[in-house]
C-alpha atoms as a PDB file:
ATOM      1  CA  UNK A   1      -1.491  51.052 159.228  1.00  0.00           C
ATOM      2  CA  UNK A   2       0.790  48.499 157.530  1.00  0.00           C
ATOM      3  CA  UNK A   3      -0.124  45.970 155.403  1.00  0.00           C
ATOM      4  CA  UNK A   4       2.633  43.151 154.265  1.00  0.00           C
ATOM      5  CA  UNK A   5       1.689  40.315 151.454  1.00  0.00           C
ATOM      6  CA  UNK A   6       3.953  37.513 151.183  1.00  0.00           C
ATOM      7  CA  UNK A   7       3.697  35.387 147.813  1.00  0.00           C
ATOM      8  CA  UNK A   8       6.115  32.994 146.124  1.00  0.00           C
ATOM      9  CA  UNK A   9       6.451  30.575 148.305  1.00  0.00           C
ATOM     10  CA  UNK A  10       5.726  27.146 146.808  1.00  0.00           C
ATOM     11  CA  UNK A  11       7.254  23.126 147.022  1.00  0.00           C
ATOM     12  CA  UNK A  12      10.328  23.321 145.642  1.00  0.00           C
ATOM     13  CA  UNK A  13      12.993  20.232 144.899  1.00  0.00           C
ATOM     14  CA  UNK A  14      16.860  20.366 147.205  1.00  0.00           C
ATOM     15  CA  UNK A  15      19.269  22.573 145.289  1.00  0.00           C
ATOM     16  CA  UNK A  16      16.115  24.299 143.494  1.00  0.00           C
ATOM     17  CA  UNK A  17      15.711  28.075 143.579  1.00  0.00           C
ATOM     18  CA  UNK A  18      12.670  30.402 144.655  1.00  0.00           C
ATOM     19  CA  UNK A  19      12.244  33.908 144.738  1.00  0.00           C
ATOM     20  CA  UNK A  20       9.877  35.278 147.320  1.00  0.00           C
ATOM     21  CA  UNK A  21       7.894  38.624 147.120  1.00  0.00           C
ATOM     22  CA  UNK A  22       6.468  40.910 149.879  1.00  0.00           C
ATOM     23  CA  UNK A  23       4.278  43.704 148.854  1.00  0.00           C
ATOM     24  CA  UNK A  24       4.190  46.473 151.518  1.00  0.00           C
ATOM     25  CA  UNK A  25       1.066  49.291 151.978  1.00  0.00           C
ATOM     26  CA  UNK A  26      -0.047  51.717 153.798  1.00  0.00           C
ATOM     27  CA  UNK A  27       1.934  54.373 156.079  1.00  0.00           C
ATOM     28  CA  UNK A  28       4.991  52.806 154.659  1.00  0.00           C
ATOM     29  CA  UNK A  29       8.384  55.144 153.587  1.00  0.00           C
ATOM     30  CA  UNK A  30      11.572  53.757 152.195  1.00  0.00           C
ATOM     31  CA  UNK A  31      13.052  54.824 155.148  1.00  0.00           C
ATOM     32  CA  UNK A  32      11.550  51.642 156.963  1.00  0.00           C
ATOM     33  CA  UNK A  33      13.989  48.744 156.942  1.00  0.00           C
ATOM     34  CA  UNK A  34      12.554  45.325 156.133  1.00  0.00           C
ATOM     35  CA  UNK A  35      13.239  41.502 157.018  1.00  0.00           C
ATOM     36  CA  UNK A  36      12.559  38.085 155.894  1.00  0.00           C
ATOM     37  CA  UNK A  37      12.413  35.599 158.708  1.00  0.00           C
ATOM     38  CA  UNK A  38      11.357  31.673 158.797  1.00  0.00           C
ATOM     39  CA  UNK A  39       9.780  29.159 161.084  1.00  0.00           C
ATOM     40  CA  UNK A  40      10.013  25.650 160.493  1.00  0.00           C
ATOM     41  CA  UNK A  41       7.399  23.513 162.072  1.00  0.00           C
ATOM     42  CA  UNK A  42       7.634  23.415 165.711  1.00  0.00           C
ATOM     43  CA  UNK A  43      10.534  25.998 166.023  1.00  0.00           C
ATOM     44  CA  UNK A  44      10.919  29.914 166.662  1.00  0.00           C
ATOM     45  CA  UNK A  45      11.096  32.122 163.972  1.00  0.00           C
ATOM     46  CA  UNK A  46      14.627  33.185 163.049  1.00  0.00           C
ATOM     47  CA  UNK A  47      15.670  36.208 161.357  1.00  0.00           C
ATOM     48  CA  UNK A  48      17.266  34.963 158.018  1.00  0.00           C
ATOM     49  CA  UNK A  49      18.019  38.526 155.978  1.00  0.00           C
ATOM     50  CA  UNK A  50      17.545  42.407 156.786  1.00  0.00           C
ATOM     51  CA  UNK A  51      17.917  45.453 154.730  1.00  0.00           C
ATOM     52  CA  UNK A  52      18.097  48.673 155.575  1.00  0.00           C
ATOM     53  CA  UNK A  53      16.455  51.915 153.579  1.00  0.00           C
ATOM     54  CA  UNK A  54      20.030  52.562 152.011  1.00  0.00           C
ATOM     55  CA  UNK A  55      20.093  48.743 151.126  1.00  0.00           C
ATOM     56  CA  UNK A  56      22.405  47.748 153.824  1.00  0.00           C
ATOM     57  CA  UNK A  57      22.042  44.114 154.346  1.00  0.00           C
ATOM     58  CA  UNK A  58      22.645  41.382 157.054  1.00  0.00           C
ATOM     59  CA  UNK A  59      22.010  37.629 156.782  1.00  0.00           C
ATOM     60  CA  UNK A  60      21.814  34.815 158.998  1.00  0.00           C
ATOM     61  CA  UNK A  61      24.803  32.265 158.808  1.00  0.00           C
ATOM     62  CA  UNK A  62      22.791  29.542 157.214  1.00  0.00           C
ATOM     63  CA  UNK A  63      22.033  31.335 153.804  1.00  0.00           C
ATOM     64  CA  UNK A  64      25.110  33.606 153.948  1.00  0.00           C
ATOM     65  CA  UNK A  65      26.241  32.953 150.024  1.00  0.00           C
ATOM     66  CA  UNK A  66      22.636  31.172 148.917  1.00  0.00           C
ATOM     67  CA  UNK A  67      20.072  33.862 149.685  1.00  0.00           C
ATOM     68  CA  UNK A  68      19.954  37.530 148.889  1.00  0.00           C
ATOM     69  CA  UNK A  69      17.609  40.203 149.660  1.00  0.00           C
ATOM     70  CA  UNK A  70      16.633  43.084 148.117  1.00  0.00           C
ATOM     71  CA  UNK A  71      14.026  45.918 147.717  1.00  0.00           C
ATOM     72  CA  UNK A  72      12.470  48.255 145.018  1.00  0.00           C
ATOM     73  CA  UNK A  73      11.659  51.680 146.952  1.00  0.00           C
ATOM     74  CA  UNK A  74       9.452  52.644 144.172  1.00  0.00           C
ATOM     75  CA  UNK A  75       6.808  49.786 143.744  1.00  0.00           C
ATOM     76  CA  UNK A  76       7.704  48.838 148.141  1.00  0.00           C
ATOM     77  CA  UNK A  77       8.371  45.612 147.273  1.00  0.00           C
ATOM     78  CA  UNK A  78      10.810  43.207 149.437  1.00  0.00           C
ATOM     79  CA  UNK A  79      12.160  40.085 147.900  1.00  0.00           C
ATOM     80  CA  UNK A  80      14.072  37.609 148.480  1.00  0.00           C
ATOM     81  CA  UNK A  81      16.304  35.163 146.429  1.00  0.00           C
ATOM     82  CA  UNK A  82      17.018  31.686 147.797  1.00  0.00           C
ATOM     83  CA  UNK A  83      19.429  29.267 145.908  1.00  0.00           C
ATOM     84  CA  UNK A  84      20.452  26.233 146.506  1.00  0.00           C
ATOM     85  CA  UNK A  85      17.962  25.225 148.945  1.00  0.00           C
ATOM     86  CA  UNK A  86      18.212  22.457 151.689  1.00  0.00           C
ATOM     87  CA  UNK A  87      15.220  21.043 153.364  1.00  0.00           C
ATOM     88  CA  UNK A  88      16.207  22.563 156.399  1.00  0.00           C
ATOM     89  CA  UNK A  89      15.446  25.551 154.698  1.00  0.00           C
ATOM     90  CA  UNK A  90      11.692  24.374 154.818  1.00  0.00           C
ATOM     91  CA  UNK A  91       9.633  27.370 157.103  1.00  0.00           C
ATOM     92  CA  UNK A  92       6.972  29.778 156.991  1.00  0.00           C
ATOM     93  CA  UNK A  93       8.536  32.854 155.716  1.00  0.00           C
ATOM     94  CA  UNK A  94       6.907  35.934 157.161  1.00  0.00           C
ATOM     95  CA  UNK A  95       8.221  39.387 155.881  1.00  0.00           C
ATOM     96  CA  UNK A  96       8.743  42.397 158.433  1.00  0.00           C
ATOM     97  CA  UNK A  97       9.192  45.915 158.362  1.00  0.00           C
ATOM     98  CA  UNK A  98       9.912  48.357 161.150  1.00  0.00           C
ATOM     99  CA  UNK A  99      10.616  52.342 160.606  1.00  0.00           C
ATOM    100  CA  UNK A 100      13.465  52.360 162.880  1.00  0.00           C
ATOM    101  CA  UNK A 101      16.958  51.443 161.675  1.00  0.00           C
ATOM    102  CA  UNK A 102      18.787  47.848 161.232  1.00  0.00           C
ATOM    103  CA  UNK A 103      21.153  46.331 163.193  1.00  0.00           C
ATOM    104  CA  UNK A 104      23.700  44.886 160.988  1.00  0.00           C
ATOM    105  CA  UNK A 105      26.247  42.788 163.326  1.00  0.00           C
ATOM    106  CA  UNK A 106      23.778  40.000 163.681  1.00  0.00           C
ATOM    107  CA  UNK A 107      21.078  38.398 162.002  1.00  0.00           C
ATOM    108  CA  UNK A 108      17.441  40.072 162.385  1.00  0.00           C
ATOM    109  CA  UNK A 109      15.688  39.660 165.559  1.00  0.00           C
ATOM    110  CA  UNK A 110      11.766  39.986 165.887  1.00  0.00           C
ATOM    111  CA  UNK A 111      11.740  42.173 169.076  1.00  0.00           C
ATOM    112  CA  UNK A 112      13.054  44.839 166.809  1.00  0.00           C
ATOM    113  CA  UNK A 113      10.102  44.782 163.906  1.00  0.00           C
ATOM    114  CA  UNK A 114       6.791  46.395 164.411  1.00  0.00           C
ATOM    115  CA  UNK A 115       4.732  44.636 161.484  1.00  0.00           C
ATOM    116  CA  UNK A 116       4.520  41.371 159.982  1.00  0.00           C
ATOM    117  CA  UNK A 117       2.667  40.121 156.997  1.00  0.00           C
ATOM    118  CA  UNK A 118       0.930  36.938 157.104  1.00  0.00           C
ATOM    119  CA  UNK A 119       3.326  34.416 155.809  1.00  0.00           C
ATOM    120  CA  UNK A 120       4.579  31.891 152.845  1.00  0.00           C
ATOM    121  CA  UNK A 121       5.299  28.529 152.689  1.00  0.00           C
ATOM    122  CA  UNK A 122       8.760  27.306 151.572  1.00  0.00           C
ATOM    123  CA  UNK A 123       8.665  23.258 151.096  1.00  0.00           C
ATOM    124  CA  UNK A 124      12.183  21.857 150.417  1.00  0.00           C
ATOM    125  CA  UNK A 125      11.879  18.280 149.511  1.00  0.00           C
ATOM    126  CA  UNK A 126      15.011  15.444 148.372  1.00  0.00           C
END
């Protein structure tokens, strides 16, 4: 069992910054990689940022340069750091983590993560 917690996600103003968190517990090894993905309203949820256990890390185009992800192995914490944000950056951010490895020529896909936390909500306003 697998339990992800999102937090950080809040209303934020265009060109503002947020950091968002994602707790992981349970049968859960650094060896797992982990993703960030987001779904605006009404869309499908896209990968945005993926890390591998040896902190490998692939993005999708549209934050390549504003977002960055990381992890602490220690405390199995996932985070991620958006900058200069759009409004099209606007989504329900889920975190994901699957024990297998990441592929890093594209951005993250869900048919390759096996658990999902719940989900934040990013608000990008002008």
């Amino acid at each position: 069992q697998v339990l992800l917690v999102e937090s950080g996600g809040e209303s934020v103003q265009v060109g503002g910054s947020l950091r968002l968190s994602c707790t992981a517990s349970g049968v859960i090894g650094s060896s797992y990689s982990m993703a960030w993905f987001g779904q605006p309203p009404g869309r499908e949820r896209e990968g945005v940022a993926g890390i591998q256990s040896d902190g490998a890390t692939t993005y999708a185009k549209s934050v390549e340069g504003r977002f960055t992800i990381s992890r602490d192995n220690a405390k199995n914490i996932l985070f991620l750091q958006m900058s200069s944000l759009k409004p099209e950056d606007s989504a329900m951010y889920y975190c994901a983590a699957d024990p297998r490895g990441l592929r890093l020529d594209r951005a993250p896909a869900q048919k390759d993560f096996l658990h999902w936390g719940q989900g934040t909500q990013v608000t990008v306003s002008s």
